[in-house]
C-alpha atoms as a PDB file:
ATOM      1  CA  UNK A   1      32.283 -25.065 -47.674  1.00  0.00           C
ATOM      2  CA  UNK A   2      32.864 -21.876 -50.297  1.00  0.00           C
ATOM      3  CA  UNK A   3      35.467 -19.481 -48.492  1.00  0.00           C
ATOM      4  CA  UNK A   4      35.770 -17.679 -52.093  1.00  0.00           C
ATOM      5  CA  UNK A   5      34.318 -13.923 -51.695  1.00  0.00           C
ATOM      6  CA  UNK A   6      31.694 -12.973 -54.501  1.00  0.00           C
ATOM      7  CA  UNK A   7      33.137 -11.184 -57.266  1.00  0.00           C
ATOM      8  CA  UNK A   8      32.182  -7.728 -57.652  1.00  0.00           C
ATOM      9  CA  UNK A   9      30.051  -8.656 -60.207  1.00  0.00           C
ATOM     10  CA  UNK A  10      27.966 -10.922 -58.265  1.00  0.00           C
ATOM     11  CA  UNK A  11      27.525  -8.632 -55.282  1.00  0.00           C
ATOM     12  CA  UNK A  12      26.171  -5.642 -57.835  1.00  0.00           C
ATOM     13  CA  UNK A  13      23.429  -8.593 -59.267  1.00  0.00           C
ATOM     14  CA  UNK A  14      22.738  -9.388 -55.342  1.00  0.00           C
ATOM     15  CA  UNK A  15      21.855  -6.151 -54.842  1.00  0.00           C
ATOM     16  CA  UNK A  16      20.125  -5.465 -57.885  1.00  0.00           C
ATOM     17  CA  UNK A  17      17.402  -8.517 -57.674  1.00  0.00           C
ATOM     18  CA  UNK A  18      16.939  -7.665 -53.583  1.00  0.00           C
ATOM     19  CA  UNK A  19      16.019  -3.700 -54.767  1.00  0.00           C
ATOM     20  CA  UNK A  20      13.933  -5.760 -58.040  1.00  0.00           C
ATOM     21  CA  UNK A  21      11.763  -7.731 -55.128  1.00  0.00           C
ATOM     22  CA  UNK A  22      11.571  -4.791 -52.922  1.00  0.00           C
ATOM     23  CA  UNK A  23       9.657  -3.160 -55.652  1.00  0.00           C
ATOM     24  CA  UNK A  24       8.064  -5.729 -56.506  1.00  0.00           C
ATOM     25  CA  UNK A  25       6.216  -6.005 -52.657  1.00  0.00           C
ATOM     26  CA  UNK A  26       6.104  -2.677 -52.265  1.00  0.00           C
ATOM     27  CA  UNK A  27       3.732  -2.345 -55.799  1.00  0.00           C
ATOM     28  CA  UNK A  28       1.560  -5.853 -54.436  1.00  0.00           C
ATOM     29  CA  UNK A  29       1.333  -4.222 -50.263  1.00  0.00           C
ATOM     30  CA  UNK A  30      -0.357  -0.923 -52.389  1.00  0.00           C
ATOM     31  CA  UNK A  31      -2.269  -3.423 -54.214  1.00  0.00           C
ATOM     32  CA  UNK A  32      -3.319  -5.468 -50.792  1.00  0.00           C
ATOM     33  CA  UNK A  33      -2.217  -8.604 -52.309  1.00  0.00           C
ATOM     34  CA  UNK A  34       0.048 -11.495 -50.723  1.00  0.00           C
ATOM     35  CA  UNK A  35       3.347 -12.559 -51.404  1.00  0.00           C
ATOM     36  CA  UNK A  36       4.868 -16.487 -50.988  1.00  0.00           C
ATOM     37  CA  UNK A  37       8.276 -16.150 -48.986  1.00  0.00           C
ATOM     38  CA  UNK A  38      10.356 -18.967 -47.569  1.00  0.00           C
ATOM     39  CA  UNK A  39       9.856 -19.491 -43.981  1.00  0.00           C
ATOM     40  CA  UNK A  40      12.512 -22.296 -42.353  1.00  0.00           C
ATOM     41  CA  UNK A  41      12.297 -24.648 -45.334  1.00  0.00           C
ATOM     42  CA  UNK A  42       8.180 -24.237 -46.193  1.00  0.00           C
ATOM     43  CA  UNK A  43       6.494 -21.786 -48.609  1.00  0.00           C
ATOM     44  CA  UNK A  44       4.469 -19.323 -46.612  1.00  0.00           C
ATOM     45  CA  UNK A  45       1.712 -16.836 -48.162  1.00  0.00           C
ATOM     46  CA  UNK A  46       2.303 -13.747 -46.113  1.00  0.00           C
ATOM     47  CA  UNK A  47       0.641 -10.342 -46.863  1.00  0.00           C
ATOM     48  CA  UNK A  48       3.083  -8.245 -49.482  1.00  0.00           C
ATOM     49  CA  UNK A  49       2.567  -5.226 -45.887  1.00  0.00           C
ATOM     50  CA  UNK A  50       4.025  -7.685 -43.833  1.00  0.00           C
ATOM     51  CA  UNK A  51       6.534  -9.047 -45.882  1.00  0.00           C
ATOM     52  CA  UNK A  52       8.187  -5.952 -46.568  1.00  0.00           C
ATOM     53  CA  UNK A  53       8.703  -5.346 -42.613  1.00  0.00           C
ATOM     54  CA  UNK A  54      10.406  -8.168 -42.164  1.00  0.00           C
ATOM     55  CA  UNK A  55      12.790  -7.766 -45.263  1.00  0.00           C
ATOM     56  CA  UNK A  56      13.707  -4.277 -43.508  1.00  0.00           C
ATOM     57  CA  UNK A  57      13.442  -5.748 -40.505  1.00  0.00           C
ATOM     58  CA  UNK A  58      16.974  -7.697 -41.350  1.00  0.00           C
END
């Protein structure tokens, strides 16, 4: 198991791709399109509306 914290670095990129994808739902949920998440171990097509709930959700 990794017990090593992220670098700085990585945390900044973490951040940066989770507020990329945010947009990126957001601009498919106007659109009324559906998104493909992961859902325990299975790709799931999921509307982009109710994809973004859950990802504020956690």
């Amino acid at each position: 198991m990794n017990t090593k914290k992220p670098s700085k670095m990585a945390m900044v990129a973490g951040r940066c791709l989770q507020e990329a994808v945010q947009e990126e739902f957001k601009r498919k949920a106007l659109l009324g399109q559906y998104v493909i998440i992961n859902r325990n171990g299975k790709a799931c097509r999921v509307s982009a509306k109710q994809a973004l709930k859950i990802a504020k959700a956690k």
